[in-house]
N, C-alpha and C. Protein backbone atom coordinates (compact mmCIF):
# COMPACT_ATOMS: atom_id res chain seq x y z
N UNK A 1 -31.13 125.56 58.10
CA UNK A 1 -31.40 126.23 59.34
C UNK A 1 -30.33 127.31 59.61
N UNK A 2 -29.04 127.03 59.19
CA UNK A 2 -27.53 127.60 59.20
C UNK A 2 -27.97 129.11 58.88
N UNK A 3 -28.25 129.18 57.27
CA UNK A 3 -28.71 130.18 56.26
C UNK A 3 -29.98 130.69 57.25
N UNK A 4 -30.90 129.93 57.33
CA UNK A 4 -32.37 131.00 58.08
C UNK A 4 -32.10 131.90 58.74
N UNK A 5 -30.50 131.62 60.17
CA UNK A 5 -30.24 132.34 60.65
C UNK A 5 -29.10 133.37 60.97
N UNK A 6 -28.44 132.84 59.80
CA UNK A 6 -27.41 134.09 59.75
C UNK A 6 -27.23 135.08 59.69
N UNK A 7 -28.70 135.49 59.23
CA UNK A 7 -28.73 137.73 59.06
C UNK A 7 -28.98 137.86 60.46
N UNK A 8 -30.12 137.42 61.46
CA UNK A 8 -29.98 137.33 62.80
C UNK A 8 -28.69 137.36 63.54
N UNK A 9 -27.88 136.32 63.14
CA UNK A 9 -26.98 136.13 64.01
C UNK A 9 -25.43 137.16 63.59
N UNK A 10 -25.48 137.67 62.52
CA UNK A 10 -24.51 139.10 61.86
C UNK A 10 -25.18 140.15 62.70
N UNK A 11 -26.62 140.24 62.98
CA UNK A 11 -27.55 141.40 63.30
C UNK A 11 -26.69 141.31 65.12
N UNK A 12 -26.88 140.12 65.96
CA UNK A 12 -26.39 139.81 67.03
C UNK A 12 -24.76 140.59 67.02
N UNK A 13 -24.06 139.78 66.09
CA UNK A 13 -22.13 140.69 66.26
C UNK A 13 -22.40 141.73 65.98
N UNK A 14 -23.16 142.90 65.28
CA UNK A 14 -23.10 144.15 65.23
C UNK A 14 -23.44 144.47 66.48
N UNK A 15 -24.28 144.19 67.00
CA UNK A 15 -24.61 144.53 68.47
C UNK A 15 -23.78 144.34 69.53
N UNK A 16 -22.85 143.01 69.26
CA UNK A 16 -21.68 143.32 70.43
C UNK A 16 -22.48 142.10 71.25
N UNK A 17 -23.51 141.65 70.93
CA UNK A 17 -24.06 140.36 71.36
C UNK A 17 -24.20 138.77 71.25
N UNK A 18 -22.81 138.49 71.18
CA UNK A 18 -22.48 137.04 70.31
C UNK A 18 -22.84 136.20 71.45
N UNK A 19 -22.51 136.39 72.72
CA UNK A 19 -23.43 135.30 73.93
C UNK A 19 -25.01 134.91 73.46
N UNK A 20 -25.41 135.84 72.74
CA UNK A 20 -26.52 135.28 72.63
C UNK A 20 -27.19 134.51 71.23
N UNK A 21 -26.34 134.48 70.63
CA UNK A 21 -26.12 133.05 69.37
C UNK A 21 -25.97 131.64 69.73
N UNK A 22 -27.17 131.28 69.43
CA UNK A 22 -27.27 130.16 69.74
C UNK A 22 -26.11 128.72 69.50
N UNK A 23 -26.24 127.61 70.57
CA UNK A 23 -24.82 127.32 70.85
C UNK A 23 -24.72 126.12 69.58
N UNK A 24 -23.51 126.30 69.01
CA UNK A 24 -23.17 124.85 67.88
C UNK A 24 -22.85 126.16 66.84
N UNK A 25 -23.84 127.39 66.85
CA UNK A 25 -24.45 127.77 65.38
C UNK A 25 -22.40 128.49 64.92
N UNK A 26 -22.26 128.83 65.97
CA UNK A 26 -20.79 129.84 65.51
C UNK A 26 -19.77 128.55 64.96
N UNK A 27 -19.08 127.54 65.89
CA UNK A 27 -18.63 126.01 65.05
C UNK A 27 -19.07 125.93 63.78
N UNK A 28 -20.83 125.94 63.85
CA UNK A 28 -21.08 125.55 62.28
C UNK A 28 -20.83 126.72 61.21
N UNK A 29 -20.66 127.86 61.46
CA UNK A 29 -20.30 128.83 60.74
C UNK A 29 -19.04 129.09 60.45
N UNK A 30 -18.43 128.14 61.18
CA UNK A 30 -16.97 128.35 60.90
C UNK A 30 -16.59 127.37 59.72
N UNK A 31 -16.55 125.99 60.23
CA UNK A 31 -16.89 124.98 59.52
C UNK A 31 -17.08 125.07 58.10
N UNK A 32 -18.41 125.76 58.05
CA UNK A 32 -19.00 125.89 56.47
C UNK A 32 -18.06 127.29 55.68
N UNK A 33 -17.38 128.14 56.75
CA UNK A 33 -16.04 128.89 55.71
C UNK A 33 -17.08 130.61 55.56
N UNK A 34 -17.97 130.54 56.19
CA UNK A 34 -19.04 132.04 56.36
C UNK A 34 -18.75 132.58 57.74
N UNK A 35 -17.92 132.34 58.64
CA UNK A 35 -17.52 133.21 59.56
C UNK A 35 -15.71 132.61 60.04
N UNK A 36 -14.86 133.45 60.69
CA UNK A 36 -13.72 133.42 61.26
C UNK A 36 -13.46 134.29 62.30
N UNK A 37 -12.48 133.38 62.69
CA UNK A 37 -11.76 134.02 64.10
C UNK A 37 -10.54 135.06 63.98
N UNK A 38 -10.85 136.65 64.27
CA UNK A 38 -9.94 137.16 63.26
C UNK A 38 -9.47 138.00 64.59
N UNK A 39 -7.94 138.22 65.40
CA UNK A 39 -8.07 138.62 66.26
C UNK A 39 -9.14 138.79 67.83
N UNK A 40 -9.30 137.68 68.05
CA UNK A 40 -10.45 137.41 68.96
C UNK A 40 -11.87 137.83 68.74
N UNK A 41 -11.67 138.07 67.26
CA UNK A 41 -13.27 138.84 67.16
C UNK A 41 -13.97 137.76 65.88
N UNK A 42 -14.90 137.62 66.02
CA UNK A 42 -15.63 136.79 64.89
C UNK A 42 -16.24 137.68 63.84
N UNK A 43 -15.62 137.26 62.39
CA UNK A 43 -16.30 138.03 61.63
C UNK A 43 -16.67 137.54 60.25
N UNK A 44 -17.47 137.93 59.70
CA UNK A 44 -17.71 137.16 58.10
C UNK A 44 -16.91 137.20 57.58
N UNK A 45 -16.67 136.03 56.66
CA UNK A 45 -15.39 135.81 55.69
C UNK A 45 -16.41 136.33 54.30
N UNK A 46 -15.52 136.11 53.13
CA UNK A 46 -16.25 136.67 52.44
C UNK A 46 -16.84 135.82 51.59
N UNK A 47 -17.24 134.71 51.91
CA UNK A 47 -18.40 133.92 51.33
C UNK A 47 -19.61 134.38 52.57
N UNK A 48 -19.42 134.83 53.55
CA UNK A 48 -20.51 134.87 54.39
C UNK A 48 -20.87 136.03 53.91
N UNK A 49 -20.22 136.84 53.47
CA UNK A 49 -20.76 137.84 53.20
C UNK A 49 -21.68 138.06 51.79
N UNK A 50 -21.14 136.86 51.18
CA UNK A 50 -21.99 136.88 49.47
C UNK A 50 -23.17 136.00 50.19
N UNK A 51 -23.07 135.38 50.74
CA UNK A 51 -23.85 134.62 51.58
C UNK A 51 -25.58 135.61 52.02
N UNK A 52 -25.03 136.38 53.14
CA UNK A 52 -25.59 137.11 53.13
C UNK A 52 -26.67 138.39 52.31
N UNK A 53 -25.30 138.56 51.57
CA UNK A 53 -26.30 139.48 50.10
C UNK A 53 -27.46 138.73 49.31
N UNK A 54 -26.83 137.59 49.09
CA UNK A 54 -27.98 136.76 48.23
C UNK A 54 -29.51 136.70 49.61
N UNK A 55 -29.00 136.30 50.65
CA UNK A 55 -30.39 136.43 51.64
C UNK A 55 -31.28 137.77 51.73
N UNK A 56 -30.24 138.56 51.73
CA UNK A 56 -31.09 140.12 51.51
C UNK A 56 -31.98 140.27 50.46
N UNK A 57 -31.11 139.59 49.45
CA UNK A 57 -32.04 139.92 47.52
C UNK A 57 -33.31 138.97 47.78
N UNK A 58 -32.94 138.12 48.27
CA UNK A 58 -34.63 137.03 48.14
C UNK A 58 -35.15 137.81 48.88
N UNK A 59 -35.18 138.23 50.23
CA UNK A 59 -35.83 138.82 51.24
C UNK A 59 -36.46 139.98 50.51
N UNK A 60 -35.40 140.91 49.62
CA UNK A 60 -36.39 141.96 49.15
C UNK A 60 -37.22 141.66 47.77
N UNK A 61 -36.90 140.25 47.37
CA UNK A 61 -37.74 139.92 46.73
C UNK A 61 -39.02 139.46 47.07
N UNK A 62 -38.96 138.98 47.78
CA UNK A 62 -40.31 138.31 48.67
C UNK A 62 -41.04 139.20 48.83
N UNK A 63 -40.43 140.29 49.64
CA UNK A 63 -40.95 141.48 50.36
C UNK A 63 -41.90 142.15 49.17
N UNK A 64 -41.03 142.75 47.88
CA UNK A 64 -41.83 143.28 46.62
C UNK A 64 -42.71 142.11 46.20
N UNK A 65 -43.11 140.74 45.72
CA UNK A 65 -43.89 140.42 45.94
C UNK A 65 -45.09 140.50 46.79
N UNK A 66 -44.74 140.75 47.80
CA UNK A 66 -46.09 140.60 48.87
C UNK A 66 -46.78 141.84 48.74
N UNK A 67 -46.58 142.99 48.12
CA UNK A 67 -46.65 144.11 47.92
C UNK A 67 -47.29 144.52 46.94
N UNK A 68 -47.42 143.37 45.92
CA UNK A 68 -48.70 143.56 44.93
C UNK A 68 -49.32 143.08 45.15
């Protein structure tokens, strides 16, 4: 569930909208070592960020699938 919503919830901190991340999910992102507290600001570490890439590649894999 963590992974389903993490491009959402990266999409949310670019926006400057972390109130609206749902509550537990930032703890559990910390926890699992894909986000930190870096100067009062929360940001991907860099497993969140390989994290992330791999979600993009399936996503545009999926995506080119559906497409033939």
């Amino acid at each position: 569930m963590l992974r389903d919503e993490l491009l959402a919830t990266v999409s949310l901190l670019k926006q400057r909208r972390a109130a609206e991340i749902a509550e537990g999910y930032v703890d559990d992102y910390i926890a699992l070592h894909w986000m930190e507290w870096h100067g009062g600001s929360l940001r991907l570490t860099t497993t969140g960020e390989n994290v992330c890439k791999h979600l993009k590649a399936l996503l545009a894999r999926a995506a080119g699938r559906s497409a033939v």
